[in-house]
Protein backbone atom coordinates (compact mmCIF):
# COMPACT_ATOMS: atom_id res chain seq x y z
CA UNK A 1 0.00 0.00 0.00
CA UNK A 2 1.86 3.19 -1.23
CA UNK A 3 1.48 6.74 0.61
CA UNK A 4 2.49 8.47 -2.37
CA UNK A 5 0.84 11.58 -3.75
CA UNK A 6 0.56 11.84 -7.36
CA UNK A 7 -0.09 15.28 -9.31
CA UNK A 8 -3.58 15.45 -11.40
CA UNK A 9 -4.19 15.97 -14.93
CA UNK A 10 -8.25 15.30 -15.68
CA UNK A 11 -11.04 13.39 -14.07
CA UNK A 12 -14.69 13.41 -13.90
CA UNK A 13 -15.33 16.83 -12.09
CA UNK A 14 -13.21 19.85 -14.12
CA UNK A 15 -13.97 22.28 -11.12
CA UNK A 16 -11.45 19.54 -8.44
CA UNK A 17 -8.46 20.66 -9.61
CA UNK A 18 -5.84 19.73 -7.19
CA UNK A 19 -8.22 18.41 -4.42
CA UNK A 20 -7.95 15.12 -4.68
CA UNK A 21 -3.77 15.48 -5.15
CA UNK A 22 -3.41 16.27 -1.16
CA UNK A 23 -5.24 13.21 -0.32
CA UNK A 24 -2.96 10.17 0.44
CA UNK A 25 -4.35 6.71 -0.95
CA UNK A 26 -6.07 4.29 1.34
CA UNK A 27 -5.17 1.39 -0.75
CA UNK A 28 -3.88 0.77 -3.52
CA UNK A 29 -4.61 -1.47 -7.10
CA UNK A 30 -2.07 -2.62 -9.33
CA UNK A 31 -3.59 -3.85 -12.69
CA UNK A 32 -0.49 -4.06 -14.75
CA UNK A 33 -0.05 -7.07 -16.93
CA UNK A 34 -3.72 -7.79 -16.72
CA UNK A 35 -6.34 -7.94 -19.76
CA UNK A 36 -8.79 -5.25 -19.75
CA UNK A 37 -11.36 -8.34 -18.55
CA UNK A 38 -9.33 -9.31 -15.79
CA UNK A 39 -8.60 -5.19 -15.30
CA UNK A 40 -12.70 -4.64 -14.89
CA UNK A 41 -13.70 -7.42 -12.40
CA UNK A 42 -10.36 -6.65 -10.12
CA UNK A 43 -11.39 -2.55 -10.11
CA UNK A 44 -15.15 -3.37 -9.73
CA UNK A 45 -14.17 -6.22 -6.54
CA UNK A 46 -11.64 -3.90 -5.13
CA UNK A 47 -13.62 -0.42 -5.19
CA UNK A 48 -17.03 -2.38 -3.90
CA UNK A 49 -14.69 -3.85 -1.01
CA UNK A 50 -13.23 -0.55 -0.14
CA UNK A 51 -16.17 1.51 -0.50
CA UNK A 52 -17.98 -0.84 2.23
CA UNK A 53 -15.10 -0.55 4.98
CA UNK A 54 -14.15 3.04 3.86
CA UNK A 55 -16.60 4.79 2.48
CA UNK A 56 -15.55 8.28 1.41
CA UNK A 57 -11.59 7.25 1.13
CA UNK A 58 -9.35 7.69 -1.79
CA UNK A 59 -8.00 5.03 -3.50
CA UNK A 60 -5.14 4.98 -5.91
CA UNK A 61 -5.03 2.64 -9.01
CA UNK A 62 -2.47 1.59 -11.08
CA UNK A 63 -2.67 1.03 -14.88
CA UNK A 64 0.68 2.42 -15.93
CA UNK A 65 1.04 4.21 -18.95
CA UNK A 66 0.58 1.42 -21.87
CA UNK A 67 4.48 1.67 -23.09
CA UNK A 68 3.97 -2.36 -23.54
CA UNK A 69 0.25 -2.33 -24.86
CA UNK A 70 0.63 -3.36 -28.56
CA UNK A 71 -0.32 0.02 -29.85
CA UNK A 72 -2.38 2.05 -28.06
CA UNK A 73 -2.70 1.85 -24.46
CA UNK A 74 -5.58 -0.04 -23.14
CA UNK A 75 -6.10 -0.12 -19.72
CA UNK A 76 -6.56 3.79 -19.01
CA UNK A 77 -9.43 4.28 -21.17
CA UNK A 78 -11.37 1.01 -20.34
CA UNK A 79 -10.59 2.25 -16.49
CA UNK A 80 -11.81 5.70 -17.22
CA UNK A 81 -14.70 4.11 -18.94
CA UNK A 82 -15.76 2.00 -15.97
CA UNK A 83 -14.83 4.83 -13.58
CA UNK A 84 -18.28 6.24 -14.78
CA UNK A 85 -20.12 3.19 -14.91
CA UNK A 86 -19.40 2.52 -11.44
CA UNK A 87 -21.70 5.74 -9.86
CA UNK A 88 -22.72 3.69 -7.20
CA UNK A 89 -19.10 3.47 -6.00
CA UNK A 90 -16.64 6.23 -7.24
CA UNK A 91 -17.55 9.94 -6.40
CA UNK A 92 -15.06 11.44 -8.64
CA UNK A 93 -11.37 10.14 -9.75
CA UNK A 94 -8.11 12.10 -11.15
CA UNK A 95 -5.51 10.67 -13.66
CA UNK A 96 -2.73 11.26 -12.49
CA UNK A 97 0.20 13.23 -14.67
CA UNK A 98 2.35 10.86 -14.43
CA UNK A 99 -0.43 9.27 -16.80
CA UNK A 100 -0.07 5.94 -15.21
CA UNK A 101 -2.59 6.29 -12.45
CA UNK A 102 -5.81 7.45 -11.26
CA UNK A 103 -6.75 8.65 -7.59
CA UNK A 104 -10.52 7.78 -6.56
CA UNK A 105 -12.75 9.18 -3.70
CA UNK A 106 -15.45 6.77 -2.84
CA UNK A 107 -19.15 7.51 -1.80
């Protein structure tokens, strides 16, 4: 579980900015070398686990930055996809600028 604070490029809510930068990660999720399949059912167990013993935490997840997808990078944009599937979880989230990882706030 890193305590590492990552700076912010987009999310879901324009108007954060910077909030969710200060906040240090609850827990963490490491999806590298998984399939965008295995990717979804990890992110949807973790953040429904979390979110029930930690409701309004932040979580950090890790998709790094696709340097070893086979041409474009997968796992952000299926992530950022589900991100907004997953209202009854996820408040808001920020990619990181670092572009491999996204910071979360639970309801």
């Amino acid at each position: 579980m890193g305590r590492r604070r990552a700076r912010l490029v987009q999310g879901n809510n324009p108007k954060l900015g910077d909030q969710l930068r200060y906040r240090i990660a609850k827990a963490e999720l490491d999806l590298h070398g998984k399939t965008v399949a295995q990717a979804e059912r990890a992110v949807r167990n973790f953040l429904q686990r979390i979110a029930h013993h930690h409701p309004a935490e932040v979580v950090r997840i890790i998709t790094g930055r696709g340097t070893n997808s086979e041409g474009e990078p997968v796992l952000g944009p299926a992530l950022e996809r589900q991100l907004g599937e997953l209202s009854e979880f996820v408040s808001e989230w920020q990619r990181a600028i670092d572009g491999g990882s996204y910071l979360v706030r639970l309801k």
